[in-house]
N, C-alpha and C. Protein backbone atom coordinates (compact mmCIF):
# COMPACT_ATOMS: atom_id res chain seq x y z
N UNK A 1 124.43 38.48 124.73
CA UNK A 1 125.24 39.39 123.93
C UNK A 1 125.53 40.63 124.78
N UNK A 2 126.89 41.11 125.08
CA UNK A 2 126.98 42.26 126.07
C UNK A 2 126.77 43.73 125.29
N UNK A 3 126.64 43.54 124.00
CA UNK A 3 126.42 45.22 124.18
C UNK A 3 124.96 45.24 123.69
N UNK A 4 124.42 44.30 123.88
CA UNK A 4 122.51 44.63 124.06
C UNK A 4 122.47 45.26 125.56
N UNK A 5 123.12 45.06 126.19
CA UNK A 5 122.42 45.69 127.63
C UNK A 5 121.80 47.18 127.38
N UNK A 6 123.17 48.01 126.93
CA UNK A 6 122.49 49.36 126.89
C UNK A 6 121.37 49.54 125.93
N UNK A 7 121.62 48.46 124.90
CA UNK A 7 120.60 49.15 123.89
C UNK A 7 119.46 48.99 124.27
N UNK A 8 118.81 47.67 125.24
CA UNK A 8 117.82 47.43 125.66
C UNK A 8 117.21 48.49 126.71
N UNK A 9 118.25 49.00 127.37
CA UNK A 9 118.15 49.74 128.67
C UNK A 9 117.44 50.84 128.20
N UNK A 10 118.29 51.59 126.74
CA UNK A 10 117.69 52.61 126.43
C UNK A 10 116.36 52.48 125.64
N UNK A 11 115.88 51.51 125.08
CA UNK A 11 114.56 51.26 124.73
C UNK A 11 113.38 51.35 125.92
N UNK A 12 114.12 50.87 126.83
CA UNK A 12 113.51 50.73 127.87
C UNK A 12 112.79 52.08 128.71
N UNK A 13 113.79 53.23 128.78
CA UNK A 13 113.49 54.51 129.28
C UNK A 13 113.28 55.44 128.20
N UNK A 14 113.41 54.84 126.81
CA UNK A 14 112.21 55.82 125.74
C UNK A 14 111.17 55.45 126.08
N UNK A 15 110.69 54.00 126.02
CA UNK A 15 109.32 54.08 126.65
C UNK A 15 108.68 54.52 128.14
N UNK A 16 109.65 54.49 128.84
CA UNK A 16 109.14 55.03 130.35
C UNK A 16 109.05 56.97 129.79
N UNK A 17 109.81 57.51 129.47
CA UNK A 17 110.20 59.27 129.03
C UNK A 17 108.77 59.29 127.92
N UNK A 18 108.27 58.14 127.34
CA UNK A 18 106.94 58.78 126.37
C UNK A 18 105.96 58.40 127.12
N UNK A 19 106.23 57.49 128.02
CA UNK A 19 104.67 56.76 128.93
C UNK A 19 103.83 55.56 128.18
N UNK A 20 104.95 54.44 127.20
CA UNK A 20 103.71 53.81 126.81
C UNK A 20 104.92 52.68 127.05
N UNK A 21 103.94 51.63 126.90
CA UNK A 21 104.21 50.18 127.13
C UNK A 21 104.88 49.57 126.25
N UNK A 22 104.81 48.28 126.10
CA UNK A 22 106.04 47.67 125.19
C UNK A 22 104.73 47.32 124.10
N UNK A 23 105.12 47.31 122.37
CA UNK A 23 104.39 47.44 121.37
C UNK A 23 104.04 46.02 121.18
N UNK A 24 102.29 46.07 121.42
CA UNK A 24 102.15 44.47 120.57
C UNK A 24 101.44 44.85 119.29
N UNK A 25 101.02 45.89 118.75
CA UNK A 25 100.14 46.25 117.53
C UNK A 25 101.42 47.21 116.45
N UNK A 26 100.55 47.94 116.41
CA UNK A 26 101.48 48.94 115.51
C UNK A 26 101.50 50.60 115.76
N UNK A 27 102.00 50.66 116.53
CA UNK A 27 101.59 52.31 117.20
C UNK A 27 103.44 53.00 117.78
N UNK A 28 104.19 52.51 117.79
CA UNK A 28 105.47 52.98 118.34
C UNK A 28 106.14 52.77 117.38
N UNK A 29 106.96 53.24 117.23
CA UNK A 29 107.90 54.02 115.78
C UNK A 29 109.50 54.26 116.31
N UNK A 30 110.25 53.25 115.87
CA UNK A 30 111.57 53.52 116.10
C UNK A 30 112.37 54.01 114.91
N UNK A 31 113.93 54.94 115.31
CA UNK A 31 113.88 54.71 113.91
C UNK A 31 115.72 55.19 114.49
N UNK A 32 116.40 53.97 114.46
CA UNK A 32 117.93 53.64 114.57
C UNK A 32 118.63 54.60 113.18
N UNK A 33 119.24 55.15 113.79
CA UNK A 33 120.31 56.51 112.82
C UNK A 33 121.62 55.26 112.90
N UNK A 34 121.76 54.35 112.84
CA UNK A 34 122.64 53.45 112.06
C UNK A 34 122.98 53.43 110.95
N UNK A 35 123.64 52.67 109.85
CA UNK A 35 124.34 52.73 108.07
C UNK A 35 124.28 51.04 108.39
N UNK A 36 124.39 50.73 106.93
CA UNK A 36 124.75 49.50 106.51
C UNK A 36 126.57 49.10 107.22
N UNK A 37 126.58 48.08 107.08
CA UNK A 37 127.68 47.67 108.20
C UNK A 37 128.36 48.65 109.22
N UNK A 38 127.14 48.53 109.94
CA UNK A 38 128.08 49.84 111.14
C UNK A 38 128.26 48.66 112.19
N UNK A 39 129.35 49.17 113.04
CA UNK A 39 129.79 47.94 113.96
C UNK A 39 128.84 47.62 115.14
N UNK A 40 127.47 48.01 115.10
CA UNK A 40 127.25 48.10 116.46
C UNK A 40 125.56 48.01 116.52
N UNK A 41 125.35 46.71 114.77
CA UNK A 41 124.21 46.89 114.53
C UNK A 41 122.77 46.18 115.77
N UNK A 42 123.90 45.53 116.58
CA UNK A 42 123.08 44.92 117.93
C UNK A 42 122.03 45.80 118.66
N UNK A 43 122.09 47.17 118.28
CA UNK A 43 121.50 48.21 118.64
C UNK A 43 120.16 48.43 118.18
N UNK A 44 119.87 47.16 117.01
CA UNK A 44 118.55 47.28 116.50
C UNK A 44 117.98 45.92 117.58
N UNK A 45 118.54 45.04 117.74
CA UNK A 45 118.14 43.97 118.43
C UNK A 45 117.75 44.48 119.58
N UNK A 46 118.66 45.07 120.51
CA UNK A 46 118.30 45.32 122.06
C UNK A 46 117.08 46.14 121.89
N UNK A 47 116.94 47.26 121.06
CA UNK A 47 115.78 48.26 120.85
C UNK A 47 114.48 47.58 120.55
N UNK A 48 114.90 46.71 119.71
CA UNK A 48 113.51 45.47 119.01
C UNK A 48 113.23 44.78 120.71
N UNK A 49 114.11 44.09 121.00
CA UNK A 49 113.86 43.56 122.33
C UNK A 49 112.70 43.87 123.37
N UNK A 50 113.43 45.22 124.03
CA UNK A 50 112.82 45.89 124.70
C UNK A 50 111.47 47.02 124.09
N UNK A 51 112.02 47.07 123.06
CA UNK A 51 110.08 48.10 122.38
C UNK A 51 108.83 47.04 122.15
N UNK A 52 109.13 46.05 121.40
CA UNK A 52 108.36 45.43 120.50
C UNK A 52 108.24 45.79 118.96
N UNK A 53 109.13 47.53 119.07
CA UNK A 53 108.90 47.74 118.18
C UNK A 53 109.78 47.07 116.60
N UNK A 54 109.05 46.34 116.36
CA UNK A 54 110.30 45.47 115.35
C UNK A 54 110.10 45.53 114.14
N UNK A 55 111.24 44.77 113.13
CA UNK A 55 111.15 45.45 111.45
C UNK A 55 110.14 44.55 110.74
N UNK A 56 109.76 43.34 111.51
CA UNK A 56 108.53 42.61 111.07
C UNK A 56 107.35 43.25 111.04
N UNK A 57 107.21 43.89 112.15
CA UNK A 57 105.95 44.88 112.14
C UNK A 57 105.95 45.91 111.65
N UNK A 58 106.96 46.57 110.73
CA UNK A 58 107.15 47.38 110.33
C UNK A 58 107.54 48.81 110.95
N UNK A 59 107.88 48.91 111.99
CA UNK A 59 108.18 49.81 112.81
C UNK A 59 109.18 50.62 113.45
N UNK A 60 110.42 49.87 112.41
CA UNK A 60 111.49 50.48 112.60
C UNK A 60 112.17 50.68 111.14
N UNK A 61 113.01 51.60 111.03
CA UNK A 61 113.55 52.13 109.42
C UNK A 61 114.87 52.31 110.40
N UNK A 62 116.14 52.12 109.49
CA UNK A 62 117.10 53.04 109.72
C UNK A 62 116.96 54.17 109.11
N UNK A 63 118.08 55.19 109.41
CA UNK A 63 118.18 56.74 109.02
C UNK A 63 119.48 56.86 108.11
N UNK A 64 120.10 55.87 108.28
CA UNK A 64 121.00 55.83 107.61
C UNK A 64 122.33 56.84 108.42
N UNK A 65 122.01 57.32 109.52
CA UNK A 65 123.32 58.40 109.38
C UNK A 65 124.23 58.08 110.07
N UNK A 66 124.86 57.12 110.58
CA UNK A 66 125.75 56.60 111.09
C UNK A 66 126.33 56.70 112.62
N UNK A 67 124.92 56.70 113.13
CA UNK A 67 125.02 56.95 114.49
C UNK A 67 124.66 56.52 115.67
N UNK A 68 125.22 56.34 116.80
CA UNK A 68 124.80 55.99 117.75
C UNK A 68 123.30 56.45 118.73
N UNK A 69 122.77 56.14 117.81
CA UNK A 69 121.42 57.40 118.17
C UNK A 69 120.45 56.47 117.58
N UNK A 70 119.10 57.04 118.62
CA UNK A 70 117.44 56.79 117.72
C UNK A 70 116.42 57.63 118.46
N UNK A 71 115.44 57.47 117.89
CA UNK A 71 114.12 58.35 117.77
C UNK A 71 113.55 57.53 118.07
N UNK A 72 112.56 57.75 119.15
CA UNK A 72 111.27 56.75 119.77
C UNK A 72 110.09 57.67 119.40
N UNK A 73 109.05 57.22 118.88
CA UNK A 73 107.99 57.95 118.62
C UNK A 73 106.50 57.08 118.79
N UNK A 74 106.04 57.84 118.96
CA UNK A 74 104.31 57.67 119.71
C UNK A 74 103.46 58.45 119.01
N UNK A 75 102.52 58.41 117.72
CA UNK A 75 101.84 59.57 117.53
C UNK A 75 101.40 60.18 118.72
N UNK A 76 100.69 59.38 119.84
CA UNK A 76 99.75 59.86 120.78
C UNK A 76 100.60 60.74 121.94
N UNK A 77 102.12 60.24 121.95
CA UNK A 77 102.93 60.32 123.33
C UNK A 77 104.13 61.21 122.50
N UNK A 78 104.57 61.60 121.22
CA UNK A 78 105.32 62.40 120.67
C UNK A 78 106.50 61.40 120.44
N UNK A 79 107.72 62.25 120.54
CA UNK A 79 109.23 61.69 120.09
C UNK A 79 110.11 61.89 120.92
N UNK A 80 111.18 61.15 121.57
CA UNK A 80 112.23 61.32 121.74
C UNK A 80 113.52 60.75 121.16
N UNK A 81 114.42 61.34 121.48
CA UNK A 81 115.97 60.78 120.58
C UNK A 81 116.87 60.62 122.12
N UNK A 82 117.44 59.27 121.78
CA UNK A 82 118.11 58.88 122.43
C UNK A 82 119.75 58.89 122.18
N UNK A 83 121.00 59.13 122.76
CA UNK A 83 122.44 58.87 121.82
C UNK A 83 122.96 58.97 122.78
N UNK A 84 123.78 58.13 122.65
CA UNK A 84 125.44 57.64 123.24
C UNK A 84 125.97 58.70 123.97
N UNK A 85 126.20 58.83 124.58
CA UNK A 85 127.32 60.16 125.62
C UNK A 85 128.55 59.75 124.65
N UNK A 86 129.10 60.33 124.23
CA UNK A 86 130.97 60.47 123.94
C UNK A 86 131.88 60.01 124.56
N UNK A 87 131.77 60.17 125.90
CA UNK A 87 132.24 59.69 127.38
C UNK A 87 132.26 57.99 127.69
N UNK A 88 130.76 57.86 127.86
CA UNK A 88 130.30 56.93 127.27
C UNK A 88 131.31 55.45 126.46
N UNK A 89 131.14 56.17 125.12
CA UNK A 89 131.48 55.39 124.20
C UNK A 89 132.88 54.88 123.94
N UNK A 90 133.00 55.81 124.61
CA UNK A 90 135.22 56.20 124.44
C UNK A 90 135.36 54.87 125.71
N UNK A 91 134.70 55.08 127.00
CA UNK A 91 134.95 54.06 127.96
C UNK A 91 134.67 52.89 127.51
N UNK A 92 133.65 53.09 126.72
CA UNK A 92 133.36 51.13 126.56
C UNK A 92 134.76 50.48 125.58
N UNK A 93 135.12 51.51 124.62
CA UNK A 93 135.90 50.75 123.73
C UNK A 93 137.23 50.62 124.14
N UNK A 94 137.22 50.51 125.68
CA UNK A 94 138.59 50.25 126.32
C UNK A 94 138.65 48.68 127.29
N UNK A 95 137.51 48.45 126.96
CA UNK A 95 136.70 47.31 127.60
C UNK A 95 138.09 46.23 126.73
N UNK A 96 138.41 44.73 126.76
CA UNK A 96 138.65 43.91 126.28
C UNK A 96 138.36 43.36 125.38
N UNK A 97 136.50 43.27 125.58
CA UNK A 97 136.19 42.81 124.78
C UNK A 97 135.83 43.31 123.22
N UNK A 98 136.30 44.76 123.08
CA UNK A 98 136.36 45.57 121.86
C UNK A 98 137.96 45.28 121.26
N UNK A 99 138.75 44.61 121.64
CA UNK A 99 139.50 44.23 121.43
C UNK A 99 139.55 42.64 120.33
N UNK A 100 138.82 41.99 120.82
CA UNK A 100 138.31 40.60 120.19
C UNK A 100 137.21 40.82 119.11
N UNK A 101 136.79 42.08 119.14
CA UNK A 101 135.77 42.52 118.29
C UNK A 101 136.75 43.01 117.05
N UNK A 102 137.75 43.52 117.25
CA UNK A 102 138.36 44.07 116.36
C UNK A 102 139.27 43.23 115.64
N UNK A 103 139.81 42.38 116.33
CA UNK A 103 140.35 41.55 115.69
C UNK A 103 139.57 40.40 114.60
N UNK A 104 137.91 40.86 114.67
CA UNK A 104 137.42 39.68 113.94
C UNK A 104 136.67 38.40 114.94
N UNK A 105 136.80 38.67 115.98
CA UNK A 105 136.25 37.40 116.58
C UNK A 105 134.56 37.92 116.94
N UNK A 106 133.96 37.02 116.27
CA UNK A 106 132.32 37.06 117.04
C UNK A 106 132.25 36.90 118.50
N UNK A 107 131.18 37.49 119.03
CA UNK A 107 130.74 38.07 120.04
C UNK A 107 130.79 36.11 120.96
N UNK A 108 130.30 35.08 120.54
CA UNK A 108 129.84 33.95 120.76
C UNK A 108 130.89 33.31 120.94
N UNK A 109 132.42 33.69 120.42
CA UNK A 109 133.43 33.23 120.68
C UNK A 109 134.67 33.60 122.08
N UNK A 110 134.22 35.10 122.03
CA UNK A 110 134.39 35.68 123.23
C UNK A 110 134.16 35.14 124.33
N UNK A 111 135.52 34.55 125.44
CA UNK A 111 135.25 34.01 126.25
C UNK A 111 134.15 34.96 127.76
N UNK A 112 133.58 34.12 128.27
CA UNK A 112 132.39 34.90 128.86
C UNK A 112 132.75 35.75 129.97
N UNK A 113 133.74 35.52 130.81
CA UNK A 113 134.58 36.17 131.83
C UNK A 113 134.59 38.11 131.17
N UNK A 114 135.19 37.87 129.83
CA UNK A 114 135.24 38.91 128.78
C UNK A 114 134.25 39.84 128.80
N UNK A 115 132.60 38.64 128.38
CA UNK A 115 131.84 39.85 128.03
C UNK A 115 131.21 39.89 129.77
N UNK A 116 131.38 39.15 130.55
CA UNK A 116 130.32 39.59 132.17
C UNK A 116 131.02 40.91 132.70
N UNK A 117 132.83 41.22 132.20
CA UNK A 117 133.03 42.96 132.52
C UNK A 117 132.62 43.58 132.22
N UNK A 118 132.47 43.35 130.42
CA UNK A 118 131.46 44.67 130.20
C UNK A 118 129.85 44.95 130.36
N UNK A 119 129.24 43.99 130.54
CA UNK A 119 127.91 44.01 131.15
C UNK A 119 127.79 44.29 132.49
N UNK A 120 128.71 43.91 133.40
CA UNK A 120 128.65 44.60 134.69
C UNK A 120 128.85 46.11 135.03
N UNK A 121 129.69 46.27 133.93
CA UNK A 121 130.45 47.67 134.20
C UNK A 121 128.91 48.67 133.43
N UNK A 122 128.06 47.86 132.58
CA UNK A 122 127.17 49.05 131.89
C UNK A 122 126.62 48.89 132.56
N UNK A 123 126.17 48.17 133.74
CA UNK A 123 124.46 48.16 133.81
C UNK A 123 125.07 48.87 135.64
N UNK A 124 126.06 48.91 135.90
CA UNK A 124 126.58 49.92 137.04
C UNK A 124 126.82 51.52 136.93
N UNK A 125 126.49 51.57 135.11
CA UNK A 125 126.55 53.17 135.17
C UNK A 125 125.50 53.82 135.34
N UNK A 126 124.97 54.93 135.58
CA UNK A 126 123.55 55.47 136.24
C UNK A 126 123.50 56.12 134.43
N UNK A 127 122.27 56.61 134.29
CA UNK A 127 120.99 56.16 132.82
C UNK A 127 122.58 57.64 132.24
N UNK A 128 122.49 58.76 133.32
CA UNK A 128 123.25 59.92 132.82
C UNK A 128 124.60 60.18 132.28
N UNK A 129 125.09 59.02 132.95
CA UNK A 129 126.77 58.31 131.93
C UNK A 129 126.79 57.91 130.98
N UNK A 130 125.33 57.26 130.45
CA UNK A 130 125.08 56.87 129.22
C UNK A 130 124.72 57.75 127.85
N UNK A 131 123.68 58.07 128.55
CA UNK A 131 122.71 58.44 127.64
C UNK A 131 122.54 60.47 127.43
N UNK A 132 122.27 60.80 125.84
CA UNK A 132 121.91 62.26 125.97
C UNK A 132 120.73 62.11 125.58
N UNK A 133 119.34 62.64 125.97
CA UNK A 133 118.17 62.97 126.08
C UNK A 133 117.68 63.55 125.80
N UNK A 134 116.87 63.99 124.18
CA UNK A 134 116.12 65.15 123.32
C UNK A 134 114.99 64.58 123.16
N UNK A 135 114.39 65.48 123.94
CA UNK A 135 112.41 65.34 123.21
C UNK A 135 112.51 66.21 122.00
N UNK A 136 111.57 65.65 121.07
CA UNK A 136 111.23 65.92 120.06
C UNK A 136 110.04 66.72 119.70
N UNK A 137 109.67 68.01 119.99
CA UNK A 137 108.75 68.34 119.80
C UNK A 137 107.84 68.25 118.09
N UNK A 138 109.00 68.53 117.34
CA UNK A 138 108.46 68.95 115.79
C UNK A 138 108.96 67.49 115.06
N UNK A 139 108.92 66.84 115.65
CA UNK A 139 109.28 65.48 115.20
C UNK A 139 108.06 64.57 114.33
N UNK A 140 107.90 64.27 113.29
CA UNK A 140 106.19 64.16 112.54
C UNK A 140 106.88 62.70 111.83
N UNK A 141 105.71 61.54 111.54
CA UNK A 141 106.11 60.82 110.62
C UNK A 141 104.60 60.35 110.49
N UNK A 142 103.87 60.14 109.33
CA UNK A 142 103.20 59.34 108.76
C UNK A 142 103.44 57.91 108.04
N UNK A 143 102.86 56.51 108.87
CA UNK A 143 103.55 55.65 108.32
C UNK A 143 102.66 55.10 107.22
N UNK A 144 103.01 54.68 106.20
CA UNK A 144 102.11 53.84 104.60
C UNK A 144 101.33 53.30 106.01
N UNK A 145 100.03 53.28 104.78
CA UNK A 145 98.93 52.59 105.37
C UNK A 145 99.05 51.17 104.92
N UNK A 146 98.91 50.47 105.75
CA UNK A 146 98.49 49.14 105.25
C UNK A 146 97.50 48.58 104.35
N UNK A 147 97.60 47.23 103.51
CA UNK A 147 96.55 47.19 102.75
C UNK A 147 96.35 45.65 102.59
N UNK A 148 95.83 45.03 102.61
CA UNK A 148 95.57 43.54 102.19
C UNK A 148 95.60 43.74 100.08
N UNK A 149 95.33 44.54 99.40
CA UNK A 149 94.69 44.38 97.98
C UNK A 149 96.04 43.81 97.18
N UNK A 150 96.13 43.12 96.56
CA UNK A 150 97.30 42.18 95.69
C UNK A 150 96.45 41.54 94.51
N UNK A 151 97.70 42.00 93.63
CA UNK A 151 97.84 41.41 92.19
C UNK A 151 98.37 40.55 91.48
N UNK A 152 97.73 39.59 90.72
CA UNK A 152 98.68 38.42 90.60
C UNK A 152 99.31 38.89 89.09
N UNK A 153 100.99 38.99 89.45
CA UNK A 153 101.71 39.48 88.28
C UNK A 153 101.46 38.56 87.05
N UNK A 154 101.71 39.09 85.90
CA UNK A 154 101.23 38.65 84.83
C UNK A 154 102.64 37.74 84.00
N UNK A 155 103.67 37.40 84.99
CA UNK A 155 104.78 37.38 84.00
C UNK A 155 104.88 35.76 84.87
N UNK A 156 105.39 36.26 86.11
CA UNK A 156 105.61 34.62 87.43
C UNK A 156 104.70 34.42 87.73
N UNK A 157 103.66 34.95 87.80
CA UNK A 157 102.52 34.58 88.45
C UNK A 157 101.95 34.24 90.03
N UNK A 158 102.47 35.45 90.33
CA UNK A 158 103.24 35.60 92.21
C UNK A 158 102.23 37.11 92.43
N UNK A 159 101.63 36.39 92.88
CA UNK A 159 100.81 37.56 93.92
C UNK A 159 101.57 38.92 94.47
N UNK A 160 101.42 40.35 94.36
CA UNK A 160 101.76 41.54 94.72
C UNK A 160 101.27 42.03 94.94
N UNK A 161 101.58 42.82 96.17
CA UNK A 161 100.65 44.11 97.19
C UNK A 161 100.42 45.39 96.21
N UNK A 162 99.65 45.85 96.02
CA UNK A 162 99.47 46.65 94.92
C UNK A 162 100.43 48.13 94.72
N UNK A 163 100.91 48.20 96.18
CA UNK A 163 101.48 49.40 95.97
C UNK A 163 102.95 49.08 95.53
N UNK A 164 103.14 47.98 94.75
CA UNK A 164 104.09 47.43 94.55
C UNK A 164 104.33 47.08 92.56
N UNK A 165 102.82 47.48 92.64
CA UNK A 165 102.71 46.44 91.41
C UNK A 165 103.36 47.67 90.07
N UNK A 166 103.80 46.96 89.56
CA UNK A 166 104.52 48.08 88.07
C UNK A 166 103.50 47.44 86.53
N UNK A 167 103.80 48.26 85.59
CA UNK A 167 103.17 47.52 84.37
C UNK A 167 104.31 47.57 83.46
N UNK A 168 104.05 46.50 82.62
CA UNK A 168 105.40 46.52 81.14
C UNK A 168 104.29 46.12 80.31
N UNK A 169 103.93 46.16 79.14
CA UNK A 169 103.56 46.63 78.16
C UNK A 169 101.75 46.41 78.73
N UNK A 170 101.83 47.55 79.68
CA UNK A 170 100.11 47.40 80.07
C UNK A 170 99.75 46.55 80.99
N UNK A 171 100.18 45.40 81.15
CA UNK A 171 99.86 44.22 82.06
C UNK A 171 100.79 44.76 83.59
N UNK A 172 99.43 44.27 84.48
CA UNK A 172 100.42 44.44 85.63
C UNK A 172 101.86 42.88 86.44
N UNK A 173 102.64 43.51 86.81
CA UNK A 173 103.87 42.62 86.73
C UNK A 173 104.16 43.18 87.62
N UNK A 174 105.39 42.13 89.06
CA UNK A 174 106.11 42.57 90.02
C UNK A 174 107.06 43.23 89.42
N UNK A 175 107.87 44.23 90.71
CA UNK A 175 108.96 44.79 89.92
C UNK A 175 110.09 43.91 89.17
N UNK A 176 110.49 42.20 90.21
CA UNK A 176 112.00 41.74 89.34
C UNK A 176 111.30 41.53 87.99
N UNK A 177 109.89 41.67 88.07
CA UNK A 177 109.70 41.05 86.21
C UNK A 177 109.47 42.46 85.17
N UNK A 178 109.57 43.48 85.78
CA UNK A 178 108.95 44.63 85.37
C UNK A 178 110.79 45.15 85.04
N UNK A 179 111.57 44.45 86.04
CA UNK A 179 113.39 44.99 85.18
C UNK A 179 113.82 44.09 84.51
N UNK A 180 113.41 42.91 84.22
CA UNK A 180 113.93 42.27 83.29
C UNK A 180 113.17 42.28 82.10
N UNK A 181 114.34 41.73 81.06
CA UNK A 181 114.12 41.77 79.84
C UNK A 181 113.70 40.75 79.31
């Protein structure tokens, strides 16, 4: 996929800029300033890629704000924010293959000649054509603690993590049984 390159790239030098390795537990904290259908959601993939940090492990949230941007965080190693140069972004979408993007064609249909320009052309720009670079000093997140404890709802009879569990007339119940009638 050609526009994972950068996103990977830049996962790549949040973790070199905080000093920690790629995540196999739960300790690195991403958090993609993307929206629901934004065009360019590959940006969670390349980041997942290269961090480890992924939404299975719970470790990444969007922000919702519609941007070419994210926050790498480390309790131990702090935060940085990563985003798109302007410059940047304006060049890529002159590429061809934002052209076939726009018209509707998936990335997989794009003949490959297509996407090897624009992967050549990113991974030939130096990190500073890309990328703008904010450490985060006051940057804080506490993530939910984990819990094994679950309740078996009283309605389906489907096991729930407790911090989940709702009651309707006293009995505990998952939430779809706790909104229906």
């Amino acid at each position: 996929m050609p526009i994972h390159a950068h996103w990977v790239r830049m996962g790549r030098l949040a973790m070199l800029k905080l000093g920690v390795e790629r995540e196999k537990d739960h300790s690195f904290f991403v958090f993609p300033e993307l929206g629901d259908g934004h065009p360019q959601t590959c940006m969670m993939d390349g980041i997942q890629i290269a961090t480890g940090a992924t939404y299975g492990k719970v470790l990444m949230a969007k922000t919702y704000y519609g941007k070419l941007a994210c926050v790498f965080y480390h309790p131990a190693k702090g935060a940085v924010r990563y985003s798109l140069l302007p410059e940047f972004i304006h060049a890529l979408g002159g590429f061809e293959f934002f052209a076939y993007r726009k018209r509707g064609v998936e990335p997989s249909q794009i003949p490959h000649p297509v996407c090897a320009e624009i992967i050549q052309w990113t991974m030939e720009q130096p990190d500073e054509a890309l990328f703008k670079v904010e450490l985060k000093p006051d940057f804080n997140f506490s993530p939910v603690k984990g819990s094994f404890n679950k309740t078996l709802c009283s309605i389906c009879r489907e096991y729930v993590y407790d911090r989940y569990i709702r009651f309707k007339d006293g009995m505990p119940v998952c939430i779809p049984c706790q909104q229906s009638e």
